[in-house]
C-alpha atoms as a PDB file:
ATOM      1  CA  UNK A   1     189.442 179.732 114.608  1.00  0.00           C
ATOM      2  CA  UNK A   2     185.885 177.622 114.781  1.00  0.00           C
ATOM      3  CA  UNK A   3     184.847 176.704 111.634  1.00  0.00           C
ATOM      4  CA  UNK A   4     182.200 174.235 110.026  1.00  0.00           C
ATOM      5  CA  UNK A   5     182.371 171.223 107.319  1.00  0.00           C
ATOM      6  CA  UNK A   6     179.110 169.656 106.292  1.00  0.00           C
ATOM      7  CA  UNK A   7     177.650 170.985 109.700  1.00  0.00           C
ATOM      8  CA  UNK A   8     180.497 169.475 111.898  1.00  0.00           C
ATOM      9  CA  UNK A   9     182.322 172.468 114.069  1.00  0.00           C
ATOM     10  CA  UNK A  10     186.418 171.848 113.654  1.00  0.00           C
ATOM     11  CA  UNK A  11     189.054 174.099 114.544  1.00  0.00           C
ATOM     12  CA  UNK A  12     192.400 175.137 112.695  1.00  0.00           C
ATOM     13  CA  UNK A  13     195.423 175.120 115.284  1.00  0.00           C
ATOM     14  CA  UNK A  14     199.087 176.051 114.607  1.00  0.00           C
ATOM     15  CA  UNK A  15     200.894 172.882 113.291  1.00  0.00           C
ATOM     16  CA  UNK A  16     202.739 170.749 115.587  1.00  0.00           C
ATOM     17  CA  UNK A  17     205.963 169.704 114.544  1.00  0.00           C
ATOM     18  CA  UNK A  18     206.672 165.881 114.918  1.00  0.00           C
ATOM     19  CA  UNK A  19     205.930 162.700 113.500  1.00  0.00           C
ATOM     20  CA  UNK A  20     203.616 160.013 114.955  1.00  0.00           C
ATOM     21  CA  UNK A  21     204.964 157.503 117.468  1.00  0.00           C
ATOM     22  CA  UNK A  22     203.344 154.946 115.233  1.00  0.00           C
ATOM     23  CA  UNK A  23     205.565 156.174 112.897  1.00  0.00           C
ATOM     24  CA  UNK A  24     208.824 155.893 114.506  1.00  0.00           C
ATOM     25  CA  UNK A  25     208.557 152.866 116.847  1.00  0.00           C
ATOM     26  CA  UNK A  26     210.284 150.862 115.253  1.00  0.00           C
ATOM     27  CA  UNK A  27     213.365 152.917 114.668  1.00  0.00           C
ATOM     28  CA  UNK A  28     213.455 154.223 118.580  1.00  0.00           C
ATOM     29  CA  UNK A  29     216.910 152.486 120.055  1.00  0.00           C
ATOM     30  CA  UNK A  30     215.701 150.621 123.437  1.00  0.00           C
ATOM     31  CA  UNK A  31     216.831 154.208 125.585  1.00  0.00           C
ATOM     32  CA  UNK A  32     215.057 156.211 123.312  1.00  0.00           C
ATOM     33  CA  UNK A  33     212.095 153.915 124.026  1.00  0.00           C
ATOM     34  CA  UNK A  34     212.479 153.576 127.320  1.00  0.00           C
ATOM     35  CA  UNK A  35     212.894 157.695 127.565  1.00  0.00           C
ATOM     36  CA  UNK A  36     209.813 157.947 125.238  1.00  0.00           C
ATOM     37  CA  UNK A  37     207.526 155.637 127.730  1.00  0.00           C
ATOM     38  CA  UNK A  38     208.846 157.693 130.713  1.00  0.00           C
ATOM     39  CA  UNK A  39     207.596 161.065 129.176  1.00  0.00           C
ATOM     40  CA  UNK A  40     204.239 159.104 127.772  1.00  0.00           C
ATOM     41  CA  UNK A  41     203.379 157.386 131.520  1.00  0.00           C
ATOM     42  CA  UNK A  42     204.594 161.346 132.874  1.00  0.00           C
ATOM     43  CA  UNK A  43     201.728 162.907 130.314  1.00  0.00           C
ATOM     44  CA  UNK A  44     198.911 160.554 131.225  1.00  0.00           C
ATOM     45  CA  UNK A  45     199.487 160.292 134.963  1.00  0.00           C
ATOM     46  CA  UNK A  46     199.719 164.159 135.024  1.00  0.00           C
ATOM     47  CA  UNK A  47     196.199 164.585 133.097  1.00  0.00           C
ATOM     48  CA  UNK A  48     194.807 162.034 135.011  1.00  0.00           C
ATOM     49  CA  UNK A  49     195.645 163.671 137.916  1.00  0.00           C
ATOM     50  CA  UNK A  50     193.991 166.938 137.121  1.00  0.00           C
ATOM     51  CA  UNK A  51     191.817 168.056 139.613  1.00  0.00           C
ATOM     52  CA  UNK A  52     187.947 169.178 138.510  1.00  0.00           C
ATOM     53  CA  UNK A  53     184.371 169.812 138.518  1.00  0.00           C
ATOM     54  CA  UNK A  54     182.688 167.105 136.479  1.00  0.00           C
ATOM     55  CA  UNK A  55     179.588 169.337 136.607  1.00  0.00           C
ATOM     56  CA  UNK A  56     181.141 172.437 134.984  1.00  0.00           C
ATOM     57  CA  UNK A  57     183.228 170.944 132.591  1.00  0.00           C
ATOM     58  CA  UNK A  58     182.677 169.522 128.751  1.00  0.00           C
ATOM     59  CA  UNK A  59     179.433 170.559 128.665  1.00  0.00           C
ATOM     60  CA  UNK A  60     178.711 170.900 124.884  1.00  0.00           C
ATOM     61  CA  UNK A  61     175.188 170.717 123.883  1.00  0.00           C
ATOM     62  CA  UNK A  62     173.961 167.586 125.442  1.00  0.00           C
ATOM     63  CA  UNK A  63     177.098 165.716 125.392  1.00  0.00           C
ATOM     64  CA  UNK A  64     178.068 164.874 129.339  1.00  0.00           C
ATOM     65  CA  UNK A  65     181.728 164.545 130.004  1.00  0.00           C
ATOM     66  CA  UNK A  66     181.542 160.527 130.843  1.00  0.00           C
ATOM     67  CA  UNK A  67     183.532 159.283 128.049  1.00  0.00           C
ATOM     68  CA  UNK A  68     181.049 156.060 127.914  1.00  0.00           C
ATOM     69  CA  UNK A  69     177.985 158.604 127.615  1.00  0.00           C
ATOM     70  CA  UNK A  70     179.831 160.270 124.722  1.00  0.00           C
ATOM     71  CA  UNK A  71     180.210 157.075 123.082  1.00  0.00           C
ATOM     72  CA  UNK A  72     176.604 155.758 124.381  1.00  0.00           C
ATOM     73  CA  UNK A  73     175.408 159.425 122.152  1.00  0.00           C
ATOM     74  CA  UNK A  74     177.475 159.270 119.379  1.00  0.00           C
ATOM     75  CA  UNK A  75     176.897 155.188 118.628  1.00  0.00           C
ATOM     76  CA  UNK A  76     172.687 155.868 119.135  1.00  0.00           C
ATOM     77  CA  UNK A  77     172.595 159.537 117.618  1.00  0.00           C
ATOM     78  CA  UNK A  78     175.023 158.810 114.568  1.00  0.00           C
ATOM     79  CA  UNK A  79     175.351 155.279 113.602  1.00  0.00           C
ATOM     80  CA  UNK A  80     172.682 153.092 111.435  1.00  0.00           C
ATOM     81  CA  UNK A  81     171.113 150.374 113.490  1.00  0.00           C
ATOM     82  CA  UNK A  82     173.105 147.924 111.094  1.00  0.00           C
ATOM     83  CA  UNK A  83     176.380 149.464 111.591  1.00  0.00           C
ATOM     84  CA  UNK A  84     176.160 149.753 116.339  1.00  0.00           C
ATOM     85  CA  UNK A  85     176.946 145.727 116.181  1.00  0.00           C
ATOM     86  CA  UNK A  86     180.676 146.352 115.963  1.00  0.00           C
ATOM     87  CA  UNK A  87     180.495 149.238 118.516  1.00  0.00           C
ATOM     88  CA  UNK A  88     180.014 147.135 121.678  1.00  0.00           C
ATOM     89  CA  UNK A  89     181.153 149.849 123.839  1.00  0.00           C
ATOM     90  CA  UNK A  90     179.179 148.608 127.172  1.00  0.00           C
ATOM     91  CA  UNK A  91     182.552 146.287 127.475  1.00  0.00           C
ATOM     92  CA  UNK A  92     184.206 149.202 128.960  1.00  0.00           C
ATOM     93  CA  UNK A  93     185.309 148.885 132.901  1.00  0.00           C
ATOM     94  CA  UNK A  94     182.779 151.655 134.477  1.00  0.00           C
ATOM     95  CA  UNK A  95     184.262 151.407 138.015  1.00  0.00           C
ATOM     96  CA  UNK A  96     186.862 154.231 139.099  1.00  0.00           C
ATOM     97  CA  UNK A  97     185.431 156.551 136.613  1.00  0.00           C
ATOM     98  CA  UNK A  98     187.424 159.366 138.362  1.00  0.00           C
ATOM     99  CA  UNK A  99     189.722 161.539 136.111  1.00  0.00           C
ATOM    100  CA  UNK A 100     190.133 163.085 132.555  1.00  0.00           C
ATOM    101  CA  UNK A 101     191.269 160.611 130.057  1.00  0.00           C
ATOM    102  CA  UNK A 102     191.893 161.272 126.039  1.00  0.00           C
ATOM    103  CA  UNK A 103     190.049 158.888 125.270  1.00  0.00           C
ATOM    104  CA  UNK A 104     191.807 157.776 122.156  1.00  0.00           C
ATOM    105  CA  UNK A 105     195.697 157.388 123.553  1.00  0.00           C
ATOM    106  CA  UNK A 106     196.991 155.948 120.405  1.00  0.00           C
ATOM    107  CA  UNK A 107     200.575 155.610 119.129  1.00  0.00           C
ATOM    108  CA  UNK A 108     199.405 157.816 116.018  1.00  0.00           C
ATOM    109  CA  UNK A 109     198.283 160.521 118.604  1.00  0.00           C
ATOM    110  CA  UNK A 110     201.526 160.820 120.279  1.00  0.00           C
ATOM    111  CA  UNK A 111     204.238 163.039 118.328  1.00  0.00           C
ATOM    112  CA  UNK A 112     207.769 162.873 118.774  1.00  0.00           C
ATOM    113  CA  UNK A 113     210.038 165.950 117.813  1.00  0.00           C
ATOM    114  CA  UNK A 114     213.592 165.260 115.740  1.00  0.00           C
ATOM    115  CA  UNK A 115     215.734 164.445 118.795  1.00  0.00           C
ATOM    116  CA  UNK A 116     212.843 161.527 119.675  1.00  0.00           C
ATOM    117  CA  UNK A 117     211.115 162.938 122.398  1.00  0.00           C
ATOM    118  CA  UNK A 118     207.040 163.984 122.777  1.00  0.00           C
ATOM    119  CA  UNK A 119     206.516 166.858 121.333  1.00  0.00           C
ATOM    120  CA  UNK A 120     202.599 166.928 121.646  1.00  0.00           C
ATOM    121  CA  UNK A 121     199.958 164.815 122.591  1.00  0.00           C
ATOM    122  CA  UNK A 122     197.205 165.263 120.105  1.00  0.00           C
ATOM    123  CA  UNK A 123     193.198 164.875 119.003  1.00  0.00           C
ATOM    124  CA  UNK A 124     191.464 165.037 122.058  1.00  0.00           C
ATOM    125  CA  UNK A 125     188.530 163.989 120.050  1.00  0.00           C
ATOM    126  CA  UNK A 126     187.063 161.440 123.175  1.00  0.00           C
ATOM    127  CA  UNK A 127     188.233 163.271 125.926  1.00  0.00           C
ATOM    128  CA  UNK A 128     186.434 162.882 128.818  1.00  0.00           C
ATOM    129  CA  UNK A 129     185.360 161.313 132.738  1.00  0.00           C
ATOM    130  CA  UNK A 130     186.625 158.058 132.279  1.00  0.00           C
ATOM    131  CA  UNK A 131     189.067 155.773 134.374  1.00  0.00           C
ATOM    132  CA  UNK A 132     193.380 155.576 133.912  1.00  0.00           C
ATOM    133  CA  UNK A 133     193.002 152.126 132.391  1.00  0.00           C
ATOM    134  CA  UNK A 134     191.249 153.264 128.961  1.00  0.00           C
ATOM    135  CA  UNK A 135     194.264 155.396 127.566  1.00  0.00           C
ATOM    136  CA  UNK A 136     196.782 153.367 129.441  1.00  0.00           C
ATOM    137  CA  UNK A 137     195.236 150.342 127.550  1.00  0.00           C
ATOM    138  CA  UNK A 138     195.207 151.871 124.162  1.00  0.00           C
ATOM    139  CA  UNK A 139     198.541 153.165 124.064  1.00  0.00           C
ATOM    140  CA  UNK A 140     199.652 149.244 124.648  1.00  0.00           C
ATOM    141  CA  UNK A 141     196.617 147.542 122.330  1.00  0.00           C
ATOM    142  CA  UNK A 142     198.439 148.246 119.574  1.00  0.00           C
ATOM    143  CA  UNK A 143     201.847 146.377 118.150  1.00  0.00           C
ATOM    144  CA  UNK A 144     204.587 147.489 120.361  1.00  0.00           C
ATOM    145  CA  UNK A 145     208.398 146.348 121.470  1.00  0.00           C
ATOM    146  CA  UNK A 146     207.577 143.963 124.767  1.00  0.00           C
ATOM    147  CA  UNK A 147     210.276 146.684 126.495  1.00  0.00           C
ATOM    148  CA  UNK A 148     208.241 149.436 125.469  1.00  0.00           C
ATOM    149  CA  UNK A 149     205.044 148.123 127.069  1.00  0.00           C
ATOM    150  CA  UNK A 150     206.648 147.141 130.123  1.00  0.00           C
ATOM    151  CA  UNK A 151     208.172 150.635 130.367  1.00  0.00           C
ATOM    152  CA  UNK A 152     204.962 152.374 130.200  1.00  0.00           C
ATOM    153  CA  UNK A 153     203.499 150.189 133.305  1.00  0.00           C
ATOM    154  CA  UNK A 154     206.742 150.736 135.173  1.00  0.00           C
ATOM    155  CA  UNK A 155     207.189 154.324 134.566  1.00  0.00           C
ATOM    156  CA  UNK A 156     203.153 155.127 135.199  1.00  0.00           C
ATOM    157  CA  UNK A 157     202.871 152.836 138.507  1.00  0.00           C
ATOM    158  CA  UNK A 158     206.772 154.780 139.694  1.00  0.00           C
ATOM    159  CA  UNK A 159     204.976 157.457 139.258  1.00  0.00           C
ATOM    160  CA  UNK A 160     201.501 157.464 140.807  1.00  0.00           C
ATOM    161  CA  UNK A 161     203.053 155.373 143.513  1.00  0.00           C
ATOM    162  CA  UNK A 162     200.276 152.630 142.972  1.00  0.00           C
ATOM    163  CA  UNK A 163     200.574 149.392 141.352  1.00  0.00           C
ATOM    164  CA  UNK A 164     198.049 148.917 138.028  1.00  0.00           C
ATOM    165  CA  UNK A 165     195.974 145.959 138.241  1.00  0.00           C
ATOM    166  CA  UNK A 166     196.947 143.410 135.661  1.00  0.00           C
ATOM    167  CA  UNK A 167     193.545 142.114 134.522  1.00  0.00           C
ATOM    168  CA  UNK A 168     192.054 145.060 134.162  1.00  0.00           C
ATOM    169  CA  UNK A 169     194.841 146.206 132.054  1.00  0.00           C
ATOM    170  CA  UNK A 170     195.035 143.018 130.229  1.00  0.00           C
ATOM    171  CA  UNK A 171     190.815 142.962 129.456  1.00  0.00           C
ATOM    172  CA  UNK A 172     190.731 147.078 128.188  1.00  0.00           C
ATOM    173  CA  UNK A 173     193.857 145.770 125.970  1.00  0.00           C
ATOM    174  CA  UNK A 174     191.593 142.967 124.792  1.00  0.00           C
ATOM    175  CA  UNK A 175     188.722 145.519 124.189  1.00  0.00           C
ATOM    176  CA  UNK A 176     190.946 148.054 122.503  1.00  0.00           C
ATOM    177  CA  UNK A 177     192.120 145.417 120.273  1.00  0.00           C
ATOM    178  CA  UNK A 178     188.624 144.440 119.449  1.00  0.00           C
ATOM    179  CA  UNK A 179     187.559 147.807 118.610  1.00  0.00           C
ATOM    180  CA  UNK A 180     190.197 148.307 116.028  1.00  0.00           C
ATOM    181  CA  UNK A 181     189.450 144.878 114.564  1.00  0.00           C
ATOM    182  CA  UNK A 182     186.231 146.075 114.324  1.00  0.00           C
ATOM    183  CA  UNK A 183     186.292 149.476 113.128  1.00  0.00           C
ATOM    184  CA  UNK A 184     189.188 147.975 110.173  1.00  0.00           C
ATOM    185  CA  UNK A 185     186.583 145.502 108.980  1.00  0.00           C
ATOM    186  CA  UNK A 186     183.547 148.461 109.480  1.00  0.00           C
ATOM    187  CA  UNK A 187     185.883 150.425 106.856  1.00  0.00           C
ATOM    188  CA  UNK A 188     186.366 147.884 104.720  1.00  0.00           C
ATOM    189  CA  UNK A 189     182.591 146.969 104.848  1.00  0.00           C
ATOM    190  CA  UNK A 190     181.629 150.304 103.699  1.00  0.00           C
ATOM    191  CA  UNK A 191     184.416 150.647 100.801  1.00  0.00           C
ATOM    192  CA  UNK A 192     187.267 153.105 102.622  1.00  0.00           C
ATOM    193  CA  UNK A 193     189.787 150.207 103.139  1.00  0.00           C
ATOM    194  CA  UNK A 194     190.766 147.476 101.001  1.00  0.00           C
END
């Protein structure tokens, strides 16, 4: 069911069961993270292998589906002029923009049922045209086991049967990283974090 706060469209969905990866990380035995890397690098390979009409898809209002125009519209449309300096979003890699990505791949967004396996991918918020490398990226910008990290480049390049290239993974880590930086000091700038 569609319904509106404060003008903003949101939907209510049937709750997921499952905690955040985030979460439970640190708990996960090294086969349990090795098993939960497999099923992550299975997830994103299979939606970035989805096959589509960029022209008849995502088309909501005037909001394109390339995941750097939605972020291009929603820094210029919604953000101060004071506040775009942290959102430096033109660092993204704009070649091989070629198949759906979330767009915000986090540990937080990945849920694991009780016997430590995904249960659901969620909040598919920045979905979108984009290239493999921004959700692989995110999933590793943030604080993980070294095992785990390696396991999701393993288990994604067994996969697709094509080896990721390391300095493009390593510089959308970097810019990951610096966008969480920067959105933690944005919060605390205006007052939501301490």
């Amino acid at each position: 069911k569609e319904m509106k706060h404060n003008g903003r469209p949101f939907s209510i969905h049937k709750k997921i069961e499952g905690k955040p990866l985030a979460e439970k990380i640190s708990s996960l035995t090294p086969a349990e993270l090795e098993t939960v890397s497999k099923e992550i690098a299975e997830f994103m390979y299979e939606l970035h292998s989805v096959q589509f009409d960029k022209n008849k898809i995502f088309k909501t209002n005037n909001i394109g589906l390339n995941l750097v125009d939605f972020l291009d519209e929603l820094i210029q449309i919604h953000l101060n002029p004071k506040d775009k300096g942290f959102w430096d979003y033109n660092k993204f890699i704009q070649k091989n923009n070629s198949c759906l990505v979330h767009g915000d791949f986090n540990l937080s967004n990945v849920l694991l049922d009780e016997n430590n396996h995904v249960s659901a991918v969620i909040d598919f918020g920045f979905a979108g045209f984009g290239n493999k490398y921004f959700d692989i990226a995110r999933i590793l910008s943030r604080e993980t086991p070294n095992n785990f990290s390696e396991s999701i480049i393993n288990n994604y390049e067994k996969i697709s049967g094509e080896k990721l290239d390391t300095e493009t993974l390593k510089t959308e880590i970097k810019i990951w990283k610096d966008i969480d930086s920067g959105y933690i000091n944005y919060m605390r700038g205006i007052g939501i974090y301490e």
